[in-house]
C-alpha atoms as a PDB file:
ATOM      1  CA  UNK A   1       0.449   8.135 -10.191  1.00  0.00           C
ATOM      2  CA  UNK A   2       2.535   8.573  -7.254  1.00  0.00           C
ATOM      3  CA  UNK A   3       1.600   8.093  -3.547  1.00  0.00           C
ATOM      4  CA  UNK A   4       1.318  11.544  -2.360  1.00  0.00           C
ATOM      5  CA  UNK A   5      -1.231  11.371   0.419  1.00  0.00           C
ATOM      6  CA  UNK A   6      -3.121  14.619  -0.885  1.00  0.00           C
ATOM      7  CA  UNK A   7      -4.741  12.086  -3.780  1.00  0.00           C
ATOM      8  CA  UNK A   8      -6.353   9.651  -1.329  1.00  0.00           C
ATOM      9  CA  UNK A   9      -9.870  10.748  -1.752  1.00  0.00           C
ATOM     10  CA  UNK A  10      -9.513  10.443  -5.555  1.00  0.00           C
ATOM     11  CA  UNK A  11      -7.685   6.629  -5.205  1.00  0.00           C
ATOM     12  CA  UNK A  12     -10.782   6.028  -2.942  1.00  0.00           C
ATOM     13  CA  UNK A  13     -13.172   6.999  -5.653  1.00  0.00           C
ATOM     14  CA  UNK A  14     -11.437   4.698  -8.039  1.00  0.00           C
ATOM     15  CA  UNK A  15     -11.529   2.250  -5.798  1.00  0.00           C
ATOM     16  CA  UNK A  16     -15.118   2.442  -5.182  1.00  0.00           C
ATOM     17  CA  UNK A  17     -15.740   2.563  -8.860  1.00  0.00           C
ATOM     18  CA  UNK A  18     -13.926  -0.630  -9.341  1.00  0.00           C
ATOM     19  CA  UNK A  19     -15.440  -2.157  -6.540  1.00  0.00           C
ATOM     20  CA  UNK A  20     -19.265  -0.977  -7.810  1.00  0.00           C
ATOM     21  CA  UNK A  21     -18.006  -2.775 -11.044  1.00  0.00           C
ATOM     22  CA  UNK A  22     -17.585  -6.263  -8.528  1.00  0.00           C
ATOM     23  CA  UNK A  23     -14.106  -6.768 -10.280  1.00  0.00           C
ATOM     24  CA  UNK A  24     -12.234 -10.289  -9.261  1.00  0.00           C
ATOM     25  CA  UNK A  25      -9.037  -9.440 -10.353  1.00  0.00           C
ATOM     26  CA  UNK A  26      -6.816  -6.815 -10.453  1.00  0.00           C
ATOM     27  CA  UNK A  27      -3.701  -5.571 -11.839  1.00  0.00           C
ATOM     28  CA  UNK A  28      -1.980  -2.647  -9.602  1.00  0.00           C
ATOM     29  CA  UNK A  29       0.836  -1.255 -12.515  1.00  0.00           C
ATOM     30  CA  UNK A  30       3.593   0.096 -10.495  1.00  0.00           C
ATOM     31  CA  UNK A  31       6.105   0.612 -13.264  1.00  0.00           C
ATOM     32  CA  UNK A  32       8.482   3.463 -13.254  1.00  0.00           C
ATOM     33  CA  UNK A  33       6.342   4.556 -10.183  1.00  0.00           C
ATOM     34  CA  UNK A  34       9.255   5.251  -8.014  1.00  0.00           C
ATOM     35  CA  UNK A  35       7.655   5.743  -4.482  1.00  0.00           C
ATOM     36  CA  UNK A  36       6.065   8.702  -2.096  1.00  0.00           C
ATOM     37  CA  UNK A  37       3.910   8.804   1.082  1.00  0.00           C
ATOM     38  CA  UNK A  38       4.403   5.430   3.735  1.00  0.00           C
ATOM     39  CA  UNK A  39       0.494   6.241   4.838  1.00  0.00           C
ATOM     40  CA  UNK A  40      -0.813   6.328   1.245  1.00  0.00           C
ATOM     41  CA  UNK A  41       0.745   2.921   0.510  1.00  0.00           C
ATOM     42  CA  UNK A  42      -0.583   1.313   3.217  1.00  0.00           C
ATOM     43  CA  UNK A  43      -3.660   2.883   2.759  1.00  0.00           C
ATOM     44  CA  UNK A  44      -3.825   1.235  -0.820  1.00  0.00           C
ATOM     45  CA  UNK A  45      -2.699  -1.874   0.628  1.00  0.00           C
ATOM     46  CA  UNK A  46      -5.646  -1.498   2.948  1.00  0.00           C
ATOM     47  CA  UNK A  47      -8.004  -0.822  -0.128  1.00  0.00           C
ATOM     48  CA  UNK A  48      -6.764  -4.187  -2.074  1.00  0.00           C
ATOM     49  CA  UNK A  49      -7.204  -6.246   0.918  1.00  0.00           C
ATOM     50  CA  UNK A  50      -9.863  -4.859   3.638  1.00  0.00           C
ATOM     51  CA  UNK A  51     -10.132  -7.923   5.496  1.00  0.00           C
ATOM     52  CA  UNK A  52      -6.929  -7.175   7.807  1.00  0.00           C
ATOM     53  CA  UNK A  53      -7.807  -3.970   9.733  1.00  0.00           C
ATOM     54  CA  UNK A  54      -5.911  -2.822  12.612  1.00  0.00           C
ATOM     55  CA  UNK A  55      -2.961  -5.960  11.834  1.00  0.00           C
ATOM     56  CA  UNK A  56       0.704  -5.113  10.874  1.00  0.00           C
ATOM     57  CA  UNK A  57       1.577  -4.001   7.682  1.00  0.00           C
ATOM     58  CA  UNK A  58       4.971  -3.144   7.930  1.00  0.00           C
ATOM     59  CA  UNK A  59       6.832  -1.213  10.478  1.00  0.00           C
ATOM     60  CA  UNK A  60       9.614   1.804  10.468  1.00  0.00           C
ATOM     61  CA  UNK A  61      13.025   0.867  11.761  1.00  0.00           C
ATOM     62  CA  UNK A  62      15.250   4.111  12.570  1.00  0.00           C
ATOM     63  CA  UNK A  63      18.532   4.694  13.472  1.00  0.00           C
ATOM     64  CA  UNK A  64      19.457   4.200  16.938  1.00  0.00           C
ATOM     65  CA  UNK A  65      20.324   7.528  17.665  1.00  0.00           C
ATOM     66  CA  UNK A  66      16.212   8.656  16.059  1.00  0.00           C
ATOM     67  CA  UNK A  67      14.363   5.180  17.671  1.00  0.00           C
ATOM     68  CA  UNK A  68      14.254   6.572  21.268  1.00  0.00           C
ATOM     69  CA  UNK A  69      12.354  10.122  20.364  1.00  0.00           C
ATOM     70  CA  UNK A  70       9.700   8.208  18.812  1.00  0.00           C
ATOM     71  CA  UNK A  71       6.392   6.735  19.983  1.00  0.00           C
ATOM     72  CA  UNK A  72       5.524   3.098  19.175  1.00  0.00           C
ATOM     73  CA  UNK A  73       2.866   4.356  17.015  1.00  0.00           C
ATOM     74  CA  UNK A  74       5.559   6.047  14.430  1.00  0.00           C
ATOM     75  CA  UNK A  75       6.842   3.022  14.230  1.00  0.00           C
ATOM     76  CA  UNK A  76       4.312   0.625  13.036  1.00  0.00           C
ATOM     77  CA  UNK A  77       1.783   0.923   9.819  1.00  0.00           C
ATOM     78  CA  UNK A  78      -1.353  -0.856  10.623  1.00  0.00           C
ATOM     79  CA  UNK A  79      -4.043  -1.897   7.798  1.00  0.00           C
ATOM     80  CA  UNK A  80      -6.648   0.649   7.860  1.00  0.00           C
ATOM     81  CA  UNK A  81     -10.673   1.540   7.166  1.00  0.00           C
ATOM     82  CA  UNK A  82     -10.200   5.396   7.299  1.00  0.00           C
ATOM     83  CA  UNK A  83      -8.467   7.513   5.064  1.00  0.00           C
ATOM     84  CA  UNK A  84      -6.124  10.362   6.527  1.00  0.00           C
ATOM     85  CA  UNK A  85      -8.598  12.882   6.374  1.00  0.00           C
ATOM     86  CA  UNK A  86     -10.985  10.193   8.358  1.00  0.00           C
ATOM     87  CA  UNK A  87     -13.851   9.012   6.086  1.00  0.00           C
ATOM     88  CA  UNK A  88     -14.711   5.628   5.210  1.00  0.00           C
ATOM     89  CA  UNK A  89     -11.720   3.094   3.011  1.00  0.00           C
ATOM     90  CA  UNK A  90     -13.122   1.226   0.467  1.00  0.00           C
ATOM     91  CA  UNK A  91     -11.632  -2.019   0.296  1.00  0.00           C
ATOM     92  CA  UNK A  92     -11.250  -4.970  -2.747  1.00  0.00           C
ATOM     93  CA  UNK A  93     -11.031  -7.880   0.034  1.00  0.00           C
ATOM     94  CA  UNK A  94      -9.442  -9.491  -2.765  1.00  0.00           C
ATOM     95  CA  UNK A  95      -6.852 -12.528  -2.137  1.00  0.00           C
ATOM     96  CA  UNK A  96      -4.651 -12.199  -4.987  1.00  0.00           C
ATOM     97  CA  UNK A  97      -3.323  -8.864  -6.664  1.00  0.00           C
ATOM     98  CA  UNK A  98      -0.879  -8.694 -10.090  1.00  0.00           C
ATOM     99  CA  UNK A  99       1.742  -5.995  -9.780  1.00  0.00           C
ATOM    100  CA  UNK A 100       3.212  -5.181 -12.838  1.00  0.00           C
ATOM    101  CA  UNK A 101       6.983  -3.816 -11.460  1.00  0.00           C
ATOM    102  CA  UNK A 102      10.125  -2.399 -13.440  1.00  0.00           C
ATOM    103  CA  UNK A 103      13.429  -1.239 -12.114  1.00  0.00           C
ATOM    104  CA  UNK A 104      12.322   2.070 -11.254  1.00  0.00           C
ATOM    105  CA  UNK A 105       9.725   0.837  -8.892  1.00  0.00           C
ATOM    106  CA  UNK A 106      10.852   1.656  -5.815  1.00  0.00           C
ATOM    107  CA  UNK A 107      10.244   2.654  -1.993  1.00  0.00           C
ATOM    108  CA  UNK A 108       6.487   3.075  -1.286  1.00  0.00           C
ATOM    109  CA  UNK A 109       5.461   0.667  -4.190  1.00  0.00           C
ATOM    110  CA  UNK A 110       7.984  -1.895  -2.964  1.00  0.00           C
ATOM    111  CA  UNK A 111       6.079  -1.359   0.224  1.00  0.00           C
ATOM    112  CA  UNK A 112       2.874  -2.230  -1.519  1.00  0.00           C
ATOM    113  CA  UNK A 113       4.290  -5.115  -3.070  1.00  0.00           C
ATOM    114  CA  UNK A 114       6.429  -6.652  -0.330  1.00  0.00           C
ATOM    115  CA  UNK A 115       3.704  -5.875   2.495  1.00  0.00           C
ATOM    116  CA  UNK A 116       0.545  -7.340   1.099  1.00  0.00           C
ATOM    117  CA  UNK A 117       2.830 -10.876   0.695  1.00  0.00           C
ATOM    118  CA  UNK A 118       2.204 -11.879   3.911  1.00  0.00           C
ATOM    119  CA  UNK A 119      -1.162 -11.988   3.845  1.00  0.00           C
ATOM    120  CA  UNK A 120      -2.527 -12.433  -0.018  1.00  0.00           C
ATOM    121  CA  UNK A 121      -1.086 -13.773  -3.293  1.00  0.00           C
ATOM    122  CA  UNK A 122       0.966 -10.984  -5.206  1.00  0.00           C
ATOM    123  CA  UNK A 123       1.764 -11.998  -8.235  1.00  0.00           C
ATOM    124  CA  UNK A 124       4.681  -9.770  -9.955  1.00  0.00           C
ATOM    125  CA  UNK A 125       4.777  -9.580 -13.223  1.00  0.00           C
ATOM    126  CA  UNK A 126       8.081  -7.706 -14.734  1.00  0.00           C
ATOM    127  CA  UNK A 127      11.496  -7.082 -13.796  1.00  0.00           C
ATOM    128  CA  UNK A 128      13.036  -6.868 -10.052  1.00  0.00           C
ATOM    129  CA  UNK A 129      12.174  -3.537  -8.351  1.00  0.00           C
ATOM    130  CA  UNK A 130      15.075  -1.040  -7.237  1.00  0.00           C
ATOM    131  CA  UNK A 131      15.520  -2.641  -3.908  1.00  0.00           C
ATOM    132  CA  UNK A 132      15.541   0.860  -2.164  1.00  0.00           C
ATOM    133  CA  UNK A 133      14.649   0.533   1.653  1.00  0.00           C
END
């Protein structure tokens, strides 16, 4: 699946499902998944974790000739509760996550990987991602 924010409802309801199932663990498999929507990601960030709302997640940097047009707000990607549409996040408020990465895993699921390290235990399992930034 790719993160294109017009399937956040239905990564919700899986979430929610998993969650109704009081799961422990979890293995997010990101192979070959090579990227799509910045809001999606963090909002699945925000549905592994839960417990860091509102904090930092990971921020845009632009080109200097773009940064001055935009508003702080395009710039940073907070944790969330909400979904884009507005309704309730479900969250995991797990600690540790296992990402199962290839080569082709790149952009928005290097963002999932590389900005939930700050603040749980991601454990990859595979080969290095594409390094695409």
């Amino acid at each position: 699946m790719d993160f294109f924010s017009n399937y956040e409802s239905e990564l919700n309801q899986a979430i929610t499902n998993l969650k109704n199932q009081n799961i422990t663990h979890f293995v997010l498999d990101l192979r070959y998944n090579s990227g799509g929507s910045i809001a999606t990601a963090t909002r699945l960030a925000s549905m592994i974790t839960g417990q860091f709302n509102g904090q930092l997640f990971s921020k845009n940097i632009w080109s200097p000739k773009v940064e001055p047009q935009l508003d702080s707000e395009d710039k940073n990607n907070n944790f969330t509760n909400t979904l884009g549409n507005g309704s309730g996040l479900t969250s995991l408020n797990l600690n540790k996550v296992y990402v199962l990465t290839t080569r082709s895993s790149a952009s928005a699921s290097e963002l999932v990987l590389n900005g939930l390290k700050p603040y749980i235990n991601v454990v990859q399992i595979g080969s290095k991602t594409a390094g695409k930034t």
